[in-house]
PDB file of N, CA and C in Angstrom:
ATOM      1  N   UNK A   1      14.466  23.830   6.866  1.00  0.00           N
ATOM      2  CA  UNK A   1      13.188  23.744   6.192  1.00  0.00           C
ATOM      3  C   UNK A   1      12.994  22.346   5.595  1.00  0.00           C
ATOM      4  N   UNK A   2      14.193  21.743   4.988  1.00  0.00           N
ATOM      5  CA  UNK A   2      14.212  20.638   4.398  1.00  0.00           C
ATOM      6  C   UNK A   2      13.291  19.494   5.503  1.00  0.00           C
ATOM      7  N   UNK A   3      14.425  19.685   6.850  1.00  0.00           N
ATOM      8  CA  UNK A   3      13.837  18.533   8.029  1.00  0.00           C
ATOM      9  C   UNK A   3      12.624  18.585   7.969  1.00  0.00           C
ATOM     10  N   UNK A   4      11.322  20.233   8.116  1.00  0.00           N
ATOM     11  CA  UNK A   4      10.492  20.092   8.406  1.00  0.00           C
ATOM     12  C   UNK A   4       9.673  18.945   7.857  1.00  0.00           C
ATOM     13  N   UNK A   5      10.191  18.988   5.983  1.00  0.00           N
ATOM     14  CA  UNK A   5       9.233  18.182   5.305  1.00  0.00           C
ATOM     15  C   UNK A   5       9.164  17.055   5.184  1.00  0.00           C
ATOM     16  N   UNK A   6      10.484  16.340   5.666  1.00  0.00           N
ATOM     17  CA  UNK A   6      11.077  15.141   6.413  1.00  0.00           C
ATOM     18  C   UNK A   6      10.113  14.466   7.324  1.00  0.00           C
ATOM     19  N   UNK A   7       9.723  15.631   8.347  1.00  0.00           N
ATOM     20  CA  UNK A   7       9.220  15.111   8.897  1.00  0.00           C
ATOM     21  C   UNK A   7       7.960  14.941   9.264  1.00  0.00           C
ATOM     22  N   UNK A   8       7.340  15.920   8.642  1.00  0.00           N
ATOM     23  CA  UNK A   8       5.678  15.937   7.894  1.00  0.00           C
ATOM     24  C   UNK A   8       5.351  14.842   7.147  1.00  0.00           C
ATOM     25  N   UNK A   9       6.057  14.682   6.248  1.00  0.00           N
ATOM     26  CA  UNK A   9       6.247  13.223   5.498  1.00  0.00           C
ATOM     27  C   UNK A   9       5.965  11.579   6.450  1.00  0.00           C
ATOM     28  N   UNK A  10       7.072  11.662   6.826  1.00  0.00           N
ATOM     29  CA  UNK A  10       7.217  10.452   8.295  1.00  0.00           C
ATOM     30  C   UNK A  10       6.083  10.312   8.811  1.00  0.00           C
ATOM     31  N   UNK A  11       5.240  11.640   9.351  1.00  0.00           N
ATOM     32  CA  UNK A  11       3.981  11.911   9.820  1.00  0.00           C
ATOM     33  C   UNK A  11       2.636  11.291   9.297  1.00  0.00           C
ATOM     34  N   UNK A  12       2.641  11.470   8.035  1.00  0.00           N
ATOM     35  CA  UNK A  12       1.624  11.141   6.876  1.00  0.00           C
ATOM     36  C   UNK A  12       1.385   9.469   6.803  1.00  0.00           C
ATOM     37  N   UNK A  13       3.099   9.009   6.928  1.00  0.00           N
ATOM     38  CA  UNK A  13       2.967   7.823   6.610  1.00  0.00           C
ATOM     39  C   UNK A  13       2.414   6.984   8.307  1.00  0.00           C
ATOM     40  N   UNK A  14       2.490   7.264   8.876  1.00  0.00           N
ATOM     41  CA  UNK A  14       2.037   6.865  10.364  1.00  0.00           C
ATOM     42  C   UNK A  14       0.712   6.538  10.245  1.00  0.00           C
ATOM     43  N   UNK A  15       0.235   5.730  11.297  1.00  0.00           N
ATOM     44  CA  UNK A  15      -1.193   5.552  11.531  1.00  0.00           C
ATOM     45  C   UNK A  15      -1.877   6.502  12.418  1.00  0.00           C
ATOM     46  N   UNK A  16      -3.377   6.504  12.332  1.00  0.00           N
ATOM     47  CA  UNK A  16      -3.946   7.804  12.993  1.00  0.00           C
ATOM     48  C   UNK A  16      -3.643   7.111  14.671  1.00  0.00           C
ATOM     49  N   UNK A  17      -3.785   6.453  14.685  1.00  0.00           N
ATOM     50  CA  UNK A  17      -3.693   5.804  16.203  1.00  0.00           C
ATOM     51  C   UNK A  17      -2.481   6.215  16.537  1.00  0.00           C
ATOM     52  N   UNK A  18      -0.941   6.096  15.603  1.00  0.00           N
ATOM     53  CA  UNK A  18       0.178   6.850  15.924  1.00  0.00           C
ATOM     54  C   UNK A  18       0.673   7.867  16.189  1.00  0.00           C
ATOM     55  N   UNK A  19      -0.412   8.269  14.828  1.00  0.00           N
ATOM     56  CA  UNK A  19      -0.276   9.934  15.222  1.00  0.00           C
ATOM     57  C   UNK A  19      -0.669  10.355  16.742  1.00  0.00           C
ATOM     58  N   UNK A  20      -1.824   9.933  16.762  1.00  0.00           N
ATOM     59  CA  UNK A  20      -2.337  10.516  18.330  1.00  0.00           C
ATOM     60  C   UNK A  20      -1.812  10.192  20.050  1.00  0.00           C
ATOM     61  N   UNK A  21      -0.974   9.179  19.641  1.00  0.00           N
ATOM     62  CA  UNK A  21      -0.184   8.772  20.191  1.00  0.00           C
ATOM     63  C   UNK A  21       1.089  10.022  20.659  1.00  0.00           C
ATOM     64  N   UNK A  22       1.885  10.216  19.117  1.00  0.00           N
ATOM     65  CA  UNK A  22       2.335  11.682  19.220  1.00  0.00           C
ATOM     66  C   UNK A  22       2.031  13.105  19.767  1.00  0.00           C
ATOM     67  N   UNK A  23       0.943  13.175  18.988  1.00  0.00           N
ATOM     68  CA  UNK A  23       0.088  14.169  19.875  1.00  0.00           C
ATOM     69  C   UNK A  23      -0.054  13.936  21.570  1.00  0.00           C
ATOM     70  N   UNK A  24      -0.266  13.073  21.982  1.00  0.00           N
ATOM     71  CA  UNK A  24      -0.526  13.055  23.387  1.00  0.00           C
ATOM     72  C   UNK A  24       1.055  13.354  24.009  1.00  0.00           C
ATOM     73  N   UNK A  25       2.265  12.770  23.562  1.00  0.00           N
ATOM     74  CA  UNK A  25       3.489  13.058  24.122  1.00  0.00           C
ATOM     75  C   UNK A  25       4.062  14.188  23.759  1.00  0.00           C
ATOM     76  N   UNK A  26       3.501  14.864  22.504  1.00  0.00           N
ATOM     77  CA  UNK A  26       3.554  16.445  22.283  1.00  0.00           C
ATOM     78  C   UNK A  26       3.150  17.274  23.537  1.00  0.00           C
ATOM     79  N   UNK A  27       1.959  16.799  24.091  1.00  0.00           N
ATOM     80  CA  UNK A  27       1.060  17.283  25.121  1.00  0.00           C
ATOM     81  C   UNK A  27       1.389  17.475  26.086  1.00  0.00           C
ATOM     82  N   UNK A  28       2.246  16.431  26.394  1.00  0.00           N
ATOM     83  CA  UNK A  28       2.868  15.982  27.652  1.00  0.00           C
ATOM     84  C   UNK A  28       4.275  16.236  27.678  1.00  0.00           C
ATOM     85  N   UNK A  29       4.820  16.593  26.762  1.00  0.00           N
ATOM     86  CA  UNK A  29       6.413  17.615  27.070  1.00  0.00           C
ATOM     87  C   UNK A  29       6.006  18.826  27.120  1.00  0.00           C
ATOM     88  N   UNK A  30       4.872  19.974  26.787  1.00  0.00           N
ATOM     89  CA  UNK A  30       4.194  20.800  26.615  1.00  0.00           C
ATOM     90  C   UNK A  30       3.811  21.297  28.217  1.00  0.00           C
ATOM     91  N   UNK A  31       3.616  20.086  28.967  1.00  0.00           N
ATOM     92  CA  UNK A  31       3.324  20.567  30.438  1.00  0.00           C
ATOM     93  C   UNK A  31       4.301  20.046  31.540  1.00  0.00           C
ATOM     94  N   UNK A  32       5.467  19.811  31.144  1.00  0.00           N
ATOM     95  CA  UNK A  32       6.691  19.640  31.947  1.00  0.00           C
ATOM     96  C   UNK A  32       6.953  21.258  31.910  1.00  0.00           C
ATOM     97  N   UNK A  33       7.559  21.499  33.200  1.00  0.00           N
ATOM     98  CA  UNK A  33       7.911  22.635  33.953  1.00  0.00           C
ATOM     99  C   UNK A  33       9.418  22.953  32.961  1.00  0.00           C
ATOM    100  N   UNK A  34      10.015  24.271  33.199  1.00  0.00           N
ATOM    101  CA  UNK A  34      11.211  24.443  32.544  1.00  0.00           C
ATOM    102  C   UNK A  34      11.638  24.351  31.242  1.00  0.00           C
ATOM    103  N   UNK A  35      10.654  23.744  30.830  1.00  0.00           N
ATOM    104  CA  UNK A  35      10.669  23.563  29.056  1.00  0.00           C
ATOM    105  C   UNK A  35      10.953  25.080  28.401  1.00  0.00           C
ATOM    106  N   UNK A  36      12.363  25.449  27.470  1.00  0.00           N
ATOM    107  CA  UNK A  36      12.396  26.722  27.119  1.00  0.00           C
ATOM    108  C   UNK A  36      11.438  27.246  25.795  1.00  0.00           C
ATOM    109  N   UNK A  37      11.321  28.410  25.572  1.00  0.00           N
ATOM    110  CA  UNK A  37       9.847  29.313  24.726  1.00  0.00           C
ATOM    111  C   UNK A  37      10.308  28.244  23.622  1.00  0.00           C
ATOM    112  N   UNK A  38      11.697  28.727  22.887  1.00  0.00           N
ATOM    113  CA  UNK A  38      11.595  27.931  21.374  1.00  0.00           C
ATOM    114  C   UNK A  38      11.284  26.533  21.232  1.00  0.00           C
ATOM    115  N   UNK A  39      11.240  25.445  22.648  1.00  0.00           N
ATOM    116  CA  UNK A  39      10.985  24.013  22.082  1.00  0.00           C
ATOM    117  C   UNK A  39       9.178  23.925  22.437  1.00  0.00           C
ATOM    118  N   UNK A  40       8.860  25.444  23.478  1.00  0.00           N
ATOM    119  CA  UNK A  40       7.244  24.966  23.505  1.00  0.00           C
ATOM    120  C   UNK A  40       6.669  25.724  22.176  1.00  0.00           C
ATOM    121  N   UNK A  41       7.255  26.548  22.060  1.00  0.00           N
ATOM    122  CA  UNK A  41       6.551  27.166  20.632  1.00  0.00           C
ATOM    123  C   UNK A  41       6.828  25.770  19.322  1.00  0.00           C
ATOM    124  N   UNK A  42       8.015  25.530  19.095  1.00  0.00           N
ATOM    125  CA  UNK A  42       8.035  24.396  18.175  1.00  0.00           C
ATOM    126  C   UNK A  42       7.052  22.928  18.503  1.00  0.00           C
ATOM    127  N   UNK A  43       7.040  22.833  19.848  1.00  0.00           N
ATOM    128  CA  UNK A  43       5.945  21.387  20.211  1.00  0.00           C
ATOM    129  C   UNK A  43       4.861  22.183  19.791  1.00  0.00           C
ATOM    130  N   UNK A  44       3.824  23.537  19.812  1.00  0.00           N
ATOM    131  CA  UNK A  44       2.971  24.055  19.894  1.00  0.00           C
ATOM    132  C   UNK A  44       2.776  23.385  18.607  1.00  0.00           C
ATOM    133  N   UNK A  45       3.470  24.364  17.645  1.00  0.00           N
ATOM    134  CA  UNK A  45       3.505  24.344  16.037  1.00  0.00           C
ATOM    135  C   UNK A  45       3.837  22.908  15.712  1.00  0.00           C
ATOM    136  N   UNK A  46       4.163  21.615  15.974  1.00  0.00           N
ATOM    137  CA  UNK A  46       4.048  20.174  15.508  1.00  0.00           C
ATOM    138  C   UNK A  46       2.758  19.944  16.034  1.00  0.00           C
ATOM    139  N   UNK A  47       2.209  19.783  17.398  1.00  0.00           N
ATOM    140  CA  UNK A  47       0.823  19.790  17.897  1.00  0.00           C
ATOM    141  C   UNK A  47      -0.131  20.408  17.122  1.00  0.00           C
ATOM    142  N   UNK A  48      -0.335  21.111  16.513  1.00  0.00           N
ATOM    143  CA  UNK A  48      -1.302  21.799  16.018  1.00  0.00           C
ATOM    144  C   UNK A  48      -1.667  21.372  14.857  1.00  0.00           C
ATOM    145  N   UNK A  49      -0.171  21.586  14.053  1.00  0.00           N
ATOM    146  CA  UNK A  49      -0.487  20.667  12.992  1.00  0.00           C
ATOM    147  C   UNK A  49      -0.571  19.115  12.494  1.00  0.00           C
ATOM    148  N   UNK A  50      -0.332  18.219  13.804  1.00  0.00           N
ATOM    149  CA  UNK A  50      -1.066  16.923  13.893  1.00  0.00           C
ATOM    150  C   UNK A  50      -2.252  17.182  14.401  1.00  0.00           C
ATOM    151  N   UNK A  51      -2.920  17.966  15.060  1.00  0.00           N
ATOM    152  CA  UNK A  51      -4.184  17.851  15.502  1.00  0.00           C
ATOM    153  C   UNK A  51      -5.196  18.504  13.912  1.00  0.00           C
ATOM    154  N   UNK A  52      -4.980  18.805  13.439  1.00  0.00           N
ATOM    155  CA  UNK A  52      -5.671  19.550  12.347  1.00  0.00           C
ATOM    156  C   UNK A  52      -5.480  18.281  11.435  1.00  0.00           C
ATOM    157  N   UNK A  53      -4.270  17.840  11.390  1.00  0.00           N
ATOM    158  CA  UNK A  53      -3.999  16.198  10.199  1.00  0.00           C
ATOM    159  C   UNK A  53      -5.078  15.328  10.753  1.00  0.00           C
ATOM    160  N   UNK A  54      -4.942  15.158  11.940  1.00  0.00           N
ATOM    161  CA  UNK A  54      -5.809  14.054  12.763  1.00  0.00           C
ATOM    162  C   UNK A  54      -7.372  14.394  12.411  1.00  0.00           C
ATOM    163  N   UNK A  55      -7.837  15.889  12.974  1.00  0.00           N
ATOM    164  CA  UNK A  55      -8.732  16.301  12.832  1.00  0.00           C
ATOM    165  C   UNK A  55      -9.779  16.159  10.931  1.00  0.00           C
ATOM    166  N   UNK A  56      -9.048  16.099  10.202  1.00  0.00           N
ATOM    167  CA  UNK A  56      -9.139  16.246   8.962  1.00  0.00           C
ATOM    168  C   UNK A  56      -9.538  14.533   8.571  1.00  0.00           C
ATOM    169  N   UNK A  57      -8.470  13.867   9.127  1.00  0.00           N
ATOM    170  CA  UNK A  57      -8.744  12.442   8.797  1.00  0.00           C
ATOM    171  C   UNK A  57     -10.072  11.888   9.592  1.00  0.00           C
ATOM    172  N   UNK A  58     -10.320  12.178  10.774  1.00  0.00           N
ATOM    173  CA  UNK A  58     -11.313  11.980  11.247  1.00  0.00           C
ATOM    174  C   UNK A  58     -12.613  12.072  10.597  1.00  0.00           C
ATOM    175  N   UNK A  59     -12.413  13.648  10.210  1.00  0.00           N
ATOM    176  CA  UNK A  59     -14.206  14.163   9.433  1.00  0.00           C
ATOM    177  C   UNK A  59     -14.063  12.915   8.119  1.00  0.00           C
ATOM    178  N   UNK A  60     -13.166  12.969   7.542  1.00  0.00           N
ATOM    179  CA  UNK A  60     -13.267  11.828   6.353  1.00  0.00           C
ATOM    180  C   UNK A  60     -13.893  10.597   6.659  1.00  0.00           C
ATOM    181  N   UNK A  61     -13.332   9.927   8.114  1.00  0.00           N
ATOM    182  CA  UNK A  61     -13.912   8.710   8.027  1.00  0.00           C
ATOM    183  C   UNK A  61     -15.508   9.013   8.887  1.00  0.00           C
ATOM    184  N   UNK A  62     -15.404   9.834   9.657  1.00  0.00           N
ATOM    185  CA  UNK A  62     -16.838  10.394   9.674  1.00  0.00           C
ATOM    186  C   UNK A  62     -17.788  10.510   8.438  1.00  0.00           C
ATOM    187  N   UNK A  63     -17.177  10.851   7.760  1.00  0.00           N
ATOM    188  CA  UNK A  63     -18.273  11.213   6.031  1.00  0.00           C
ATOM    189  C   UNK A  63     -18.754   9.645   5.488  1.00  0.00           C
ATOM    190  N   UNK A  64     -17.610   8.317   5.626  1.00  0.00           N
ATOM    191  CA  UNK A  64     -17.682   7.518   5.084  1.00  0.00           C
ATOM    192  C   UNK A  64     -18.974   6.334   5.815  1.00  0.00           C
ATOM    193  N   UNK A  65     -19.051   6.914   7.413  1.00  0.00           N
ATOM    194  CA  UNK A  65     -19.494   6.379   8.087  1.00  0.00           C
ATOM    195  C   UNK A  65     -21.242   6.671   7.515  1.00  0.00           C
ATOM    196  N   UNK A  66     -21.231   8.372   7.235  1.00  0.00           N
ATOM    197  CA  UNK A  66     -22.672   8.451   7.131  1.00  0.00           C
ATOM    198  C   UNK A  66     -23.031   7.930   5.832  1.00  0.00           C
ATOM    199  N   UNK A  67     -22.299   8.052   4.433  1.00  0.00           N
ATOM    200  CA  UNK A  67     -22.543   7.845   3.103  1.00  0.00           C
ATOM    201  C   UNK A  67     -22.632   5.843   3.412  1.00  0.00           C
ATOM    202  N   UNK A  68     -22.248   4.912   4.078  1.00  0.00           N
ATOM    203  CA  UNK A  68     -22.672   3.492   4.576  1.00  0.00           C
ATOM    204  C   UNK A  68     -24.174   3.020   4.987  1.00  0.00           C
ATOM    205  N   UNK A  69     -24.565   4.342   6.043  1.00  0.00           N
ATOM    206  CA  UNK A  69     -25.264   4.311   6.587  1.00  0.00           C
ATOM    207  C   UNK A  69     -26.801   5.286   6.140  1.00  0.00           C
ATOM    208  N   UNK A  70     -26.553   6.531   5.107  1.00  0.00           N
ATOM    209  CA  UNK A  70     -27.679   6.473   4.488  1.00  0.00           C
ATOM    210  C   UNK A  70     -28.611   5.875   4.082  1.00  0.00           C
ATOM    211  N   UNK A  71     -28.777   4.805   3.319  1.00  0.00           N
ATOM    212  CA  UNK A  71     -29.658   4.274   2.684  1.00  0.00           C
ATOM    213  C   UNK A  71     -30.042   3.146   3.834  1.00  0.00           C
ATOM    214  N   UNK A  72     -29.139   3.048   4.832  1.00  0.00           N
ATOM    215  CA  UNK A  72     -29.698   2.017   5.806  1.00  0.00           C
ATOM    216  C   UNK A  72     -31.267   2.824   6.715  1.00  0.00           C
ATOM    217  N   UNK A  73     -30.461   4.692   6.724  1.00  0.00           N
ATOM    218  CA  UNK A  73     -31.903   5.359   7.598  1.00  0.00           C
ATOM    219  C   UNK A  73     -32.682   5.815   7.042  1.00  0.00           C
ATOM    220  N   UNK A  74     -32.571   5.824   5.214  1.00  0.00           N
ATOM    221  CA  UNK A  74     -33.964   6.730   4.748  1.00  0.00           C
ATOM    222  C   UNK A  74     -34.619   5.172   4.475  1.00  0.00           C
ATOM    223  N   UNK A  75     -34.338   4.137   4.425  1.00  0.00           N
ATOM    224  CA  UNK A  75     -35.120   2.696   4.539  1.00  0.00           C
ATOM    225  C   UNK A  75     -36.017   2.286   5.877  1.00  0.00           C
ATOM    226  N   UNK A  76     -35.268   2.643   6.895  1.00  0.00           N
ATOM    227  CA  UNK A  76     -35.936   2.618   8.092  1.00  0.00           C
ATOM    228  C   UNK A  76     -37.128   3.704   7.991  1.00  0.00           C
ATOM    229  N   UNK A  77     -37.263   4.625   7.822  1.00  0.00           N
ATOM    230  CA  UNK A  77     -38.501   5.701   7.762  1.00  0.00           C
ATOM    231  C   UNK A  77     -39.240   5.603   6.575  1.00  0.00           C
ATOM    232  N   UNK A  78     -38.892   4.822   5.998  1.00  0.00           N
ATOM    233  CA  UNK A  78     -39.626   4.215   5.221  1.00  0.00           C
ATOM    234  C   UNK A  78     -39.201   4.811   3.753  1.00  0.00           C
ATOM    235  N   UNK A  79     -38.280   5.543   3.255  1.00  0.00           N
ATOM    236  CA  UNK A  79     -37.821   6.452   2.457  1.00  0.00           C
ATOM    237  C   UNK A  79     -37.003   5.831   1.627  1.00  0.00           C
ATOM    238  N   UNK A  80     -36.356   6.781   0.536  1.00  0.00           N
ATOM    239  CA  UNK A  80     -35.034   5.574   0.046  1.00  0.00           C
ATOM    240  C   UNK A  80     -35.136   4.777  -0.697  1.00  0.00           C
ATOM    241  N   UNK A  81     -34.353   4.107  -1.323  1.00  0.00           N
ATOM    242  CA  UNK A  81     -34.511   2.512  -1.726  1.00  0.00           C
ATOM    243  C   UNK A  81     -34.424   3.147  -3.338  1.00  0.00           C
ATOM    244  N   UNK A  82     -34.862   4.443  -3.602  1.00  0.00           N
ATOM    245  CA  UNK A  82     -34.917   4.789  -4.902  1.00  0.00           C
ATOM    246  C   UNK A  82     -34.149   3.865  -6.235  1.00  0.00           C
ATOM    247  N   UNK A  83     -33.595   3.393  -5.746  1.00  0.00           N
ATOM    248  CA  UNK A  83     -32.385   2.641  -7.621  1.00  0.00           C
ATOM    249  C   UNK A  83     -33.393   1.328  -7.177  1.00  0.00           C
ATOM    250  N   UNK A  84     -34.313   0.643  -6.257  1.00  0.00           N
ATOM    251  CA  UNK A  84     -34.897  -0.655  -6.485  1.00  0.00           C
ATOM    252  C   UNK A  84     -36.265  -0.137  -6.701  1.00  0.00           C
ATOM    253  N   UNK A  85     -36.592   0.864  -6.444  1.00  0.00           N
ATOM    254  CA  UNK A  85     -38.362   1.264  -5.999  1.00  0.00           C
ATOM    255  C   UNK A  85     -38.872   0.222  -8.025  1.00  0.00           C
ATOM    256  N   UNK A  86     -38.405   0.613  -9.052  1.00  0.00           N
ATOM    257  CA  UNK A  86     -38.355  -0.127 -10.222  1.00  0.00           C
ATOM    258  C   UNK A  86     -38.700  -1.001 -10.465  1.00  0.00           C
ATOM    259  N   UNK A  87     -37.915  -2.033  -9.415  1.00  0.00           N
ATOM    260  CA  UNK A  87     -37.494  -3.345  -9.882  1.00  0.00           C
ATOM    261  C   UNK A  87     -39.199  -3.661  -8.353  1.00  0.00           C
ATOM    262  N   UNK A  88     -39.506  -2.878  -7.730  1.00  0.00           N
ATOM    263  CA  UNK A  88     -40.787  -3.622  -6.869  1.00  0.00           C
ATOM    264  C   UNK A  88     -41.962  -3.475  -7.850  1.00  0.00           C
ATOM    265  N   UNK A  89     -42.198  -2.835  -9.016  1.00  0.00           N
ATOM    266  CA  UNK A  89     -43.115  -2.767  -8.982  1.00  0.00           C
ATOM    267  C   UNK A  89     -43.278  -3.554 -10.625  1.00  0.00           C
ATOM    268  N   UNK A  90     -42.351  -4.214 -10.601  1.00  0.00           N
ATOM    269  CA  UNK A  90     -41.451  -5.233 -12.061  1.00  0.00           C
ATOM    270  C   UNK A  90     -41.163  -4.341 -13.073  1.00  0.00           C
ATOM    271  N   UNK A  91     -41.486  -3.078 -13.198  1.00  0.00           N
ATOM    272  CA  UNK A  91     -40.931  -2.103 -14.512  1.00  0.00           C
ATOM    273  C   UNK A  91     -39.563  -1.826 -15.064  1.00  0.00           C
ATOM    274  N   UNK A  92     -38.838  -2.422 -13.446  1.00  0.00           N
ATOM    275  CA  UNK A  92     -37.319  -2.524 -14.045  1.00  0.00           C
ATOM    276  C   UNK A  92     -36.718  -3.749 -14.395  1.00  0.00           C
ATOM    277  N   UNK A  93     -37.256  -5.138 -14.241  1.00  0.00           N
ATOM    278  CA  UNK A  93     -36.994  -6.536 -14.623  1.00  0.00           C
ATOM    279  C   UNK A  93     -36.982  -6.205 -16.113  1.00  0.00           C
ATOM    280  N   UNK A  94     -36.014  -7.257 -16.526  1.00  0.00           N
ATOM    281  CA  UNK A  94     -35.545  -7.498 -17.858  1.00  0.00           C
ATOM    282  C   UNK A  94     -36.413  -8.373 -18.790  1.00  0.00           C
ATOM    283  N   UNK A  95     -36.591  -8.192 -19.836  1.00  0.00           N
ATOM    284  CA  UNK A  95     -37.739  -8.970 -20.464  1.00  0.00           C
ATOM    285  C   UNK A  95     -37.641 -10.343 -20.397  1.00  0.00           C
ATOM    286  N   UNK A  96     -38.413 -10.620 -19.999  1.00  0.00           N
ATOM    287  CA  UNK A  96     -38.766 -12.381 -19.710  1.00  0.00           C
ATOM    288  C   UNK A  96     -37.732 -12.697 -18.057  1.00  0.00           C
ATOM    289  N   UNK A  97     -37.316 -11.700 -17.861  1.00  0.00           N
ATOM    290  CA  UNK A  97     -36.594 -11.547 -16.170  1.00  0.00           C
ATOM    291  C   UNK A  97     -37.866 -11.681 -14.997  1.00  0.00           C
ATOM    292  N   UNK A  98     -37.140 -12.218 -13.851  1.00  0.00           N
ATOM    293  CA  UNK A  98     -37.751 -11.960 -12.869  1.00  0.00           C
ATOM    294  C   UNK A  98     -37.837 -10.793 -12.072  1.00  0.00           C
ATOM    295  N   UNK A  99     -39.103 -10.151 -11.183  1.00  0.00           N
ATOM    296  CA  UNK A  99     -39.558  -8.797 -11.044  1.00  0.00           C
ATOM    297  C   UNK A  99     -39.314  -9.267  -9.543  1.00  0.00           C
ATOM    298  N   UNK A 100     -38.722  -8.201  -8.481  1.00  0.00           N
ATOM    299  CA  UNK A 100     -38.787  -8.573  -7.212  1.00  0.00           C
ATOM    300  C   UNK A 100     -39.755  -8.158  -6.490  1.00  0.00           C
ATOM    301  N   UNK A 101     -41.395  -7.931  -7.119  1.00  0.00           N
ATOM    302  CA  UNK A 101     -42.078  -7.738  -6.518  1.00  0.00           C
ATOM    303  C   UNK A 101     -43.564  -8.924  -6.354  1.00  0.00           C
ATOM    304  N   UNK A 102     -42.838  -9.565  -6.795  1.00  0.00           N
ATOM    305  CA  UNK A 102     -43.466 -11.150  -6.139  1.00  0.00           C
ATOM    306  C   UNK A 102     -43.921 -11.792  -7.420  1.00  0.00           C
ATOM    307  N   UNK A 103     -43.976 -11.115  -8.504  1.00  0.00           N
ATOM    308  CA  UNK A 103     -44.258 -11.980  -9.803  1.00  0.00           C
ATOM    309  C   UNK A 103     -43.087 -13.218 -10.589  1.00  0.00           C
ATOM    310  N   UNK A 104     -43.987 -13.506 -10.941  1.00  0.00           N
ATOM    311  CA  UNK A 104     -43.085 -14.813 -11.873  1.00  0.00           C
ATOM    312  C   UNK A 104     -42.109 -14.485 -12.809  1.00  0.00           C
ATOM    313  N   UNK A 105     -41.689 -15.171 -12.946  1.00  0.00           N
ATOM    314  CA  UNK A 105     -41.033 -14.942 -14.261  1.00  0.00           C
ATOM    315  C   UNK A 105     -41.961 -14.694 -15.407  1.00  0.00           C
ATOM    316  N   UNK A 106     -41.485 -13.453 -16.592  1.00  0.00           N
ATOM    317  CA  UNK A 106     -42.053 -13.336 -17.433  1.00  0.00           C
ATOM    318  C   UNK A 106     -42.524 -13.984 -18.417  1.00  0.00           C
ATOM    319  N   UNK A 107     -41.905 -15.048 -18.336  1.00  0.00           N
ATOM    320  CA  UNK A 107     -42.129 -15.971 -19.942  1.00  0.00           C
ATOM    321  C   UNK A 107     -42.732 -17.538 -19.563  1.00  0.00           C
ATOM    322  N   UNK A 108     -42.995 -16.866 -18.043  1.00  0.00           N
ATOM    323  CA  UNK A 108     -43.805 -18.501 -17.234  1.00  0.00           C
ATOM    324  C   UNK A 108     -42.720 -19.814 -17.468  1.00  0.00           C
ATOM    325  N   UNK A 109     -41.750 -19.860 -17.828  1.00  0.00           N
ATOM    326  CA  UNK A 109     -40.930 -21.232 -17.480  1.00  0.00           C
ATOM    327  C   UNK A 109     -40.351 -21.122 -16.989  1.00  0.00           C
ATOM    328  N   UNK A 110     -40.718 -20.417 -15.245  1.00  0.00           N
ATOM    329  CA  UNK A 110     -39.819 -21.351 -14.401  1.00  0.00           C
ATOM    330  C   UNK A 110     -40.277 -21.848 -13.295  1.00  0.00           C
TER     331      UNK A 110
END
C-alpha cells in the first residue's frame, strides 16, 4: 500500500505531457498478447487513474482558458467592459483626473 502512494506521488510530480506519455505505454502493454489478468488489471487500475489525473488537469486549464478569454467575447458583442463602462463616461476619473472618455483633464492644466 505504502508503494502505491510512492508512486501516485512520483505521478503528481511529473508533467502532464509525462504523464500522457505514461498513459500511452500503459496502453500499449495493455494490448500486448499474453500479458497475465493481475498485471492487466493493475495497468487497468494505474491507467485509469492517470487518465482521470490527466483528465482533471485538463478541465482546469480549460477553465483558465475561458476565464482569459471572457471579457475578450462579451467586448466583441459589444457587452462587458463593466469595471471601465465608469471611467467612459468620466464618473469614475478621480477629481481633477483624467476621464477616458475623451475629456480633459479636470482642472484644465494640462
Amino acid at each position: 500500500m505504502a508503494e502505491r502512494a510512492k508512486v501516485a506521488k512520483k505521478e503528481k510530480e511529473k508533467t502532464f505531457e509525462e504523464k500522457l506519455s505514461h498513459l500511452e505505454d500503459i496502453s500499449a502493454k495493455l494490448q500486448e498478447p499474453g500479458t497475465d489478468l493481475n498485471t492487466v488489471v493493475s495497468l487497468y487500475e494505474e491507467g485509469m487513474r492517470l487518465a482521470n489525473e490527466l483528465e482533471k488537469t485538463l478541465a482546469g486549464y480549460e477553465r483558465r482558458v475561458e476565464i482569459i478569454n471572457t471579457p475578450l467575447e462579451e467586448d466583441e458583442q459589444g457587452g462587458g467592459g463593466e469595471a471601465f463602462d465608469s471611467w467612459e463616461d468620466g464618473s469614475g476619473a478621480e477629481s481633477g483626473g483624467e476621464s477616458f472618455g475623451g475629456e480633459p483633464f479636470g482642472d484644465g492644466s494640462f
